[in-house]
PDB file of N, CA and C in Angstrom:
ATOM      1  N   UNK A   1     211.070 125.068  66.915  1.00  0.00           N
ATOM      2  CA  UNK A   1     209.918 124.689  67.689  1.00  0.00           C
ATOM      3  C   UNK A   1     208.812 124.211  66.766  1.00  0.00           C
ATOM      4  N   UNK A   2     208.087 123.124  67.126  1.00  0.00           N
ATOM      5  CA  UNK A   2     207.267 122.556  66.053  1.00  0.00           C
ATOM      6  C   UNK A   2     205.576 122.686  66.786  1.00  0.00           C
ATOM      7  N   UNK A   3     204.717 123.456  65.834  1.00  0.00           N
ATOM      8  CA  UNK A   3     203.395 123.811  66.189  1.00  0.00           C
ATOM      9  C   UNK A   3     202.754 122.093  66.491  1.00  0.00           C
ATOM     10  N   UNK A   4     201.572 122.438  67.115  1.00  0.00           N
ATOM     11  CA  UNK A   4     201.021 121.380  67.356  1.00  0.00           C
ATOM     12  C   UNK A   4     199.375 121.740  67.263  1.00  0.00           C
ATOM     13  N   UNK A   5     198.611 120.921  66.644  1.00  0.00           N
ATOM     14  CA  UNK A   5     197.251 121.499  65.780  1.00  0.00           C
ATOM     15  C   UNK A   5     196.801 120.606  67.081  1.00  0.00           C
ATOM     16  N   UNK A   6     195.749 121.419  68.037  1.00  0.00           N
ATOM     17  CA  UNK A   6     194.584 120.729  68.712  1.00  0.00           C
ATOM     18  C   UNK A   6     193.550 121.209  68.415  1.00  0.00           C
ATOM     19  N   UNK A   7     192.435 119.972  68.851  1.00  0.00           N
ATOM     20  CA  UNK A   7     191.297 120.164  68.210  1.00  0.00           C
ATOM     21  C   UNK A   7     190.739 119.528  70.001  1.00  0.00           C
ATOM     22  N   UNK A   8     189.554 120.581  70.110  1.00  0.00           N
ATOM     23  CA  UNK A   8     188.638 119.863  71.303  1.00  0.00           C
ATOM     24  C   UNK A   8     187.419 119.387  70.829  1.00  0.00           C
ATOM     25  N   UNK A   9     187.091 118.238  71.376  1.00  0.00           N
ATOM     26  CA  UNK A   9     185.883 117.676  71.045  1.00  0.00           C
ATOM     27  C   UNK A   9     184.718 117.925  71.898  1.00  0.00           C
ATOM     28  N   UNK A  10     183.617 118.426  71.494  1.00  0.00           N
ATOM     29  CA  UNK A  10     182.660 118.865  72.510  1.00  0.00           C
ATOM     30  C   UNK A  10     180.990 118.011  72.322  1.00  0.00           C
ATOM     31  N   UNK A  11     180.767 117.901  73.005  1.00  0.00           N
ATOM     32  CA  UNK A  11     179.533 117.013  73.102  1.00  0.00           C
ATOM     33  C   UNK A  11     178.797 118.026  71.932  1.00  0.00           C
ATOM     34  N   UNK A  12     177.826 116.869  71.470  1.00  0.00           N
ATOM     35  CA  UNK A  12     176.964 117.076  70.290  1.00  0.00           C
ATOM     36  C   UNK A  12     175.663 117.654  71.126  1.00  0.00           C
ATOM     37  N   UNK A  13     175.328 119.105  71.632  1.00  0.00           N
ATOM     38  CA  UNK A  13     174.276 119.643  72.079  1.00  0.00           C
ATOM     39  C   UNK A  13     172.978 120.141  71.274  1.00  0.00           C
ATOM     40  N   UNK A  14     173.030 119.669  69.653  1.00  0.00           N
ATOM     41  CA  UNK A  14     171.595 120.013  69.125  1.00  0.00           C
ATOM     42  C   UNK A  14     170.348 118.882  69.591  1.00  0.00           C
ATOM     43  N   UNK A  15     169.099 119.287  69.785  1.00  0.00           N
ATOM     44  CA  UNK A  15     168.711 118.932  70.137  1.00  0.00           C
ATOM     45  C   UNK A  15     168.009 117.648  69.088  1.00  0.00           C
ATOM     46  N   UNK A  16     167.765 116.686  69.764  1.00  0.00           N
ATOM     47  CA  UNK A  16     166.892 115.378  68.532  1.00  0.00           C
ATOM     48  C   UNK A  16     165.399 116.330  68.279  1.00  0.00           C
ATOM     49  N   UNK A  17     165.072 116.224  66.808  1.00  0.00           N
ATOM     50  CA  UNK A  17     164.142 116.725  66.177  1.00  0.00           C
ATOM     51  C   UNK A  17     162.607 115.393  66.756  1.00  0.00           C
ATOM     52  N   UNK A  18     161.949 115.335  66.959  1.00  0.00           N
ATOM     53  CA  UNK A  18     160.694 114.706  67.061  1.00  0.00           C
ATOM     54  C   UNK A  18     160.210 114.848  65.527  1.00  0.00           C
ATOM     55  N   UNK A  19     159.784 113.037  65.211  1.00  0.00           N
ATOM     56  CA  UNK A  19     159.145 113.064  64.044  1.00  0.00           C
ATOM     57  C   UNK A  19     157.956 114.027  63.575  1.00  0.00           C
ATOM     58  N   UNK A  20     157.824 114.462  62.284  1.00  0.00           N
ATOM     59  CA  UNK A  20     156.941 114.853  61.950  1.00  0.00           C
ATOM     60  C   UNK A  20     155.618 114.245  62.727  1.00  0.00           C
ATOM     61  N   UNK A  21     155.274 113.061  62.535  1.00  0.00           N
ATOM     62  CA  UNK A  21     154.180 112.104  62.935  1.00  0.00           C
ATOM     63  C   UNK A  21     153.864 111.801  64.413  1.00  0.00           C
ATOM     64  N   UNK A  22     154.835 112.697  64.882  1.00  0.00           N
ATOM     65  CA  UNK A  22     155.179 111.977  66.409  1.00  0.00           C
ATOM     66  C   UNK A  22     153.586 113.148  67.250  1.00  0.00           C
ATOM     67  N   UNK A  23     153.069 112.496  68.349  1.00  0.00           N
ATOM     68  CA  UNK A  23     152.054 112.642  68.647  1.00  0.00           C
ATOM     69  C   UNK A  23     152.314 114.045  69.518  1.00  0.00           C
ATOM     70  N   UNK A  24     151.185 114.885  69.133  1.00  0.00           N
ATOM     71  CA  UNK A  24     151.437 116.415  70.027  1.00  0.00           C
ATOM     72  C   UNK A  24     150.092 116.726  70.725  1.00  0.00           C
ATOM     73  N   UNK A  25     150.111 117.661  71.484  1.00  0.00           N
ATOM     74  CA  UNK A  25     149.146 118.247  72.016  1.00  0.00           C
ATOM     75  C   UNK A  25     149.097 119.532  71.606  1.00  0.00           C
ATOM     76  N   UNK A  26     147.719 119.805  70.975  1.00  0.00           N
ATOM     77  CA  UNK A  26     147.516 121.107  69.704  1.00  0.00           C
ATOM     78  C   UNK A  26     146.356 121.775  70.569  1.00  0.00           C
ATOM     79  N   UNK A  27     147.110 123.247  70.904  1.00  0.00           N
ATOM     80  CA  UNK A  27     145.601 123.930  71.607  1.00  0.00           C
ATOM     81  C   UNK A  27     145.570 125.077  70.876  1.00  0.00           C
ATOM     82  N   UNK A  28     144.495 125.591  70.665  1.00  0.00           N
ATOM     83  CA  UNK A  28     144.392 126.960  70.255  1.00  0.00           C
ATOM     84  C   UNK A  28     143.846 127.420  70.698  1.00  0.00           C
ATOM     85  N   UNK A  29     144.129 128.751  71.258  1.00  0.00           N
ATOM     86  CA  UNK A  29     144.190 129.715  72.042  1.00  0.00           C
ATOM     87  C   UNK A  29     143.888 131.338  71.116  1.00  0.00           C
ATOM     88  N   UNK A  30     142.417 131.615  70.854  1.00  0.00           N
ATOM     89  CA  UNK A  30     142.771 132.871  70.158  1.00  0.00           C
ATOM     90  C   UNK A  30     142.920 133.056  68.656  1.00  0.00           C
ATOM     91  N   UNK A  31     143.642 133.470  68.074  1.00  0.00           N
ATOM     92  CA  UNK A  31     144.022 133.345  66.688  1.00  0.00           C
ATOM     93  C   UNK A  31     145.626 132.463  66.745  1.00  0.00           C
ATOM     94  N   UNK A  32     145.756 131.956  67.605  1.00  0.00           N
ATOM     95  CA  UNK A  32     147.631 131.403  67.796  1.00  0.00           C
ATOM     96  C   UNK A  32     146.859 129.918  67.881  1.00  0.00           C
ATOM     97  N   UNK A  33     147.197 129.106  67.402  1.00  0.00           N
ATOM     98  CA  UNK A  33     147.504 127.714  67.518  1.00  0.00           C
ATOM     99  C   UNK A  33     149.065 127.322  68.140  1.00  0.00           C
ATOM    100  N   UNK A  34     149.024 126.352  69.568  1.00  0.00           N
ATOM    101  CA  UNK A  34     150.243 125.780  69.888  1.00  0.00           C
ATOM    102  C   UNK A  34     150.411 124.605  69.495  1.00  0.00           C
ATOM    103  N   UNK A  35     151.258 123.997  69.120  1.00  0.00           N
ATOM    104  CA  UNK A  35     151.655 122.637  69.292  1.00  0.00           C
ATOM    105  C   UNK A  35     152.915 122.437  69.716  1.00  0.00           C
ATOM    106  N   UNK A  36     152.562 121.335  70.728  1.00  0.00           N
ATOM    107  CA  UNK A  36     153.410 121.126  71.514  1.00  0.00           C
ATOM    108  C   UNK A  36     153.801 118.684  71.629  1.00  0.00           C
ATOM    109  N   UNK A  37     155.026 118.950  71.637  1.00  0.00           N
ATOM    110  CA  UNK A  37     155.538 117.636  71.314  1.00  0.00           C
ATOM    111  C   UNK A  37     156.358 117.140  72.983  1.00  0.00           C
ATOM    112  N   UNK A  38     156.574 115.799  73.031  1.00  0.00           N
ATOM    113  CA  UNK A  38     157.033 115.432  74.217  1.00  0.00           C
ATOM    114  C   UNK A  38     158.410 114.645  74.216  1.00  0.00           C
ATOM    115  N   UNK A  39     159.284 115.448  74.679  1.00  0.00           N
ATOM    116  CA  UNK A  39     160.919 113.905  74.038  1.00  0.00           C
ATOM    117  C   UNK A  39     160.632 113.887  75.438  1.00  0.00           C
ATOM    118  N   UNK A  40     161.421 112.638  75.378  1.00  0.00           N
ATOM    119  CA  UNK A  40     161.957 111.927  76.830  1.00  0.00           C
ATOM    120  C   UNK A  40     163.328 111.546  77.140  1.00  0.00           C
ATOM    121  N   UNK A  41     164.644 111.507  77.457  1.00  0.00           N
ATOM    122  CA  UNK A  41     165.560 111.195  77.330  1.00  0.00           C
ATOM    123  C   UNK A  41     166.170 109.752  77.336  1.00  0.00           C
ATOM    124  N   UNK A  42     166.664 108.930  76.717  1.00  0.00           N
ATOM    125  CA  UNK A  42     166.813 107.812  76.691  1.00  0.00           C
ATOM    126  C   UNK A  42     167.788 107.192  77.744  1.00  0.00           C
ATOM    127  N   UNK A  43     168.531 108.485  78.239  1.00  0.00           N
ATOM    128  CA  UNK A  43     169.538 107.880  79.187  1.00  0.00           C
ATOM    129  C   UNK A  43     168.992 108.347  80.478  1.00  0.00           C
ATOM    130  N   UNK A  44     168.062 109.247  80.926  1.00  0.00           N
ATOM    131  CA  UNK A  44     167.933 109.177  82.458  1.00  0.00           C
ATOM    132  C   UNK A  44     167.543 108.043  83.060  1.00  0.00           C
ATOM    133  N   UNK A  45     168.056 108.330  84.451  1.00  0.00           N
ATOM    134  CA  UNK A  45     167.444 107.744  85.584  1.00  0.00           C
ATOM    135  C   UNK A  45     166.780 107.827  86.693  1.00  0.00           C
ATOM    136  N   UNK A  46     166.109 108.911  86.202  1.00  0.00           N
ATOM    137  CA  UNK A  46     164.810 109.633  87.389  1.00  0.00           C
ATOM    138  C   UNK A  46     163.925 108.922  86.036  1.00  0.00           C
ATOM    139  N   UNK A  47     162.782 108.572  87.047  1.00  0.00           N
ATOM    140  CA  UNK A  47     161.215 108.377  86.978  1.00  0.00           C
ATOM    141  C   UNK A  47     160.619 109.487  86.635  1.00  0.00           C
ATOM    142  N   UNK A  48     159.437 109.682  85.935  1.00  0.00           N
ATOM    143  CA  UNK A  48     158.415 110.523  85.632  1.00  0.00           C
ATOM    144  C   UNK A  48     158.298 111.274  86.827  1.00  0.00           C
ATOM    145  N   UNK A  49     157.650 109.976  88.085  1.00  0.00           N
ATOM    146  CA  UNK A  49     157.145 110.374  89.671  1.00  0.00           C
ATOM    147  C   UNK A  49     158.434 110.885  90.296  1.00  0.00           C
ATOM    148  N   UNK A  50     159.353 110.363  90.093  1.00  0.00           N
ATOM    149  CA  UNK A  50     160.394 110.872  90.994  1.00  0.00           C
ATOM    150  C   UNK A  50     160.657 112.206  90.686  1.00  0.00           C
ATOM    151  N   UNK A  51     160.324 112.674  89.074  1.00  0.00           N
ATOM    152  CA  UNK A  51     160.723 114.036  88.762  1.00  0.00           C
ATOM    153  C   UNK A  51     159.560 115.084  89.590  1.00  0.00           C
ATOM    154  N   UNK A  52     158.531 114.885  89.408  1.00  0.00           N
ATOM    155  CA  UNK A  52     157.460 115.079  89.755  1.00  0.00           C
ATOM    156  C   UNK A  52     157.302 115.791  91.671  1.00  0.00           C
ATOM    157  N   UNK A  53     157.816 114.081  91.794  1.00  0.00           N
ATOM    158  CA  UNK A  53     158.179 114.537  93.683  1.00  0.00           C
ATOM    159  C   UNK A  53     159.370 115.802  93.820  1.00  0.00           C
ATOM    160  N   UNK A  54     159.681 115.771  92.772  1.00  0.00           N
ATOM    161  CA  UNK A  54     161.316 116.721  93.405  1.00  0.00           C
ATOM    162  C   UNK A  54     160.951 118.090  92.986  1.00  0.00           C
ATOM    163  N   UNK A  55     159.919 118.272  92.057  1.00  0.00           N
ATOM    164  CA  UNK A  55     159.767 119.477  91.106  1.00  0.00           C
ATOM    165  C   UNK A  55     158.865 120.460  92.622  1.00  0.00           C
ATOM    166  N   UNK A  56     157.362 118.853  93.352  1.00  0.00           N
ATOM    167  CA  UNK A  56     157.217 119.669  94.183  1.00  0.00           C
ATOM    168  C   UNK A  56     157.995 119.827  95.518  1.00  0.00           C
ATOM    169  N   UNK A  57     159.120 118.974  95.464  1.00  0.00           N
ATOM    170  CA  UNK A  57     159.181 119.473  97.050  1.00  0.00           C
ATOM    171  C   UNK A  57     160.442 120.737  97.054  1.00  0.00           C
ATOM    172  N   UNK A  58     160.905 120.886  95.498  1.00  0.00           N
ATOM    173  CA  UNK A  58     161.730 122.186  95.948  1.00  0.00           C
ATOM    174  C   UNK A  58     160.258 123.710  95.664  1.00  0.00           C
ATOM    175  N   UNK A  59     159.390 123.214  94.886  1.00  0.00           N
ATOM    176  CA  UNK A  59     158.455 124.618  95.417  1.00  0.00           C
ATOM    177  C   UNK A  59     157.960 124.540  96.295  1.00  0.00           C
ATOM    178  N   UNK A  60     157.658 123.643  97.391  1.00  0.00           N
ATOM    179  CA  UNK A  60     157.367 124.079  98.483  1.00  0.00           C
ATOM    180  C   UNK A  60     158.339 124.547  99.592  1.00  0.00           C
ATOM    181  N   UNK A  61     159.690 124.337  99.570  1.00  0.00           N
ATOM    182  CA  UNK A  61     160.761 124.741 100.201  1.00  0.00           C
ATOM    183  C   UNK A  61     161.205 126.544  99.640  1.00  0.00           C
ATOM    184  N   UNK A  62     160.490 126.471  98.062  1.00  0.00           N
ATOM    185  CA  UNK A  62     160.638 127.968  97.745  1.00  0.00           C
ATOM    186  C   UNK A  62     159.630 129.151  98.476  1.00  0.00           C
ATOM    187  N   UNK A  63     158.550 128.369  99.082  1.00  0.00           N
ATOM    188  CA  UNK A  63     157.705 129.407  99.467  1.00  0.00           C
ATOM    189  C   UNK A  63     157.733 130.004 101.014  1.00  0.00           C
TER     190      UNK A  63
END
């Protein structure tokens, strides 16, 4: 009987790093400073608004 070597290939799930330079929103709060950065995905196909509409109409269906 002759072995057979498989290998599965799995999607590449680390996330893309945002440039150093890339523009953030820096609040400080206290003695903690946040900064916070924005990716966007290059392959969706929802809208900003469309995300927006859906985000509220399932919390209002949650309440």
């Amino acid at each position: 009987m002759s072995e057979e070597t498989r290998t599965m290939q799995t999607a590449d799930t680390t996330p893309a790093r945002a440039p150093e330079d890339a523009p953030a929103l820096v609040k400080k709060i206290g003695k903690t400073t946040y900064k916070v950065r924005v990716h966007f995905s290059q392959t969706s196909t929802e809208t900003m608004s469309d995300k927006i509409k859906r985000m509220l109409k399932n919390e209002i269906q949650q309440m």
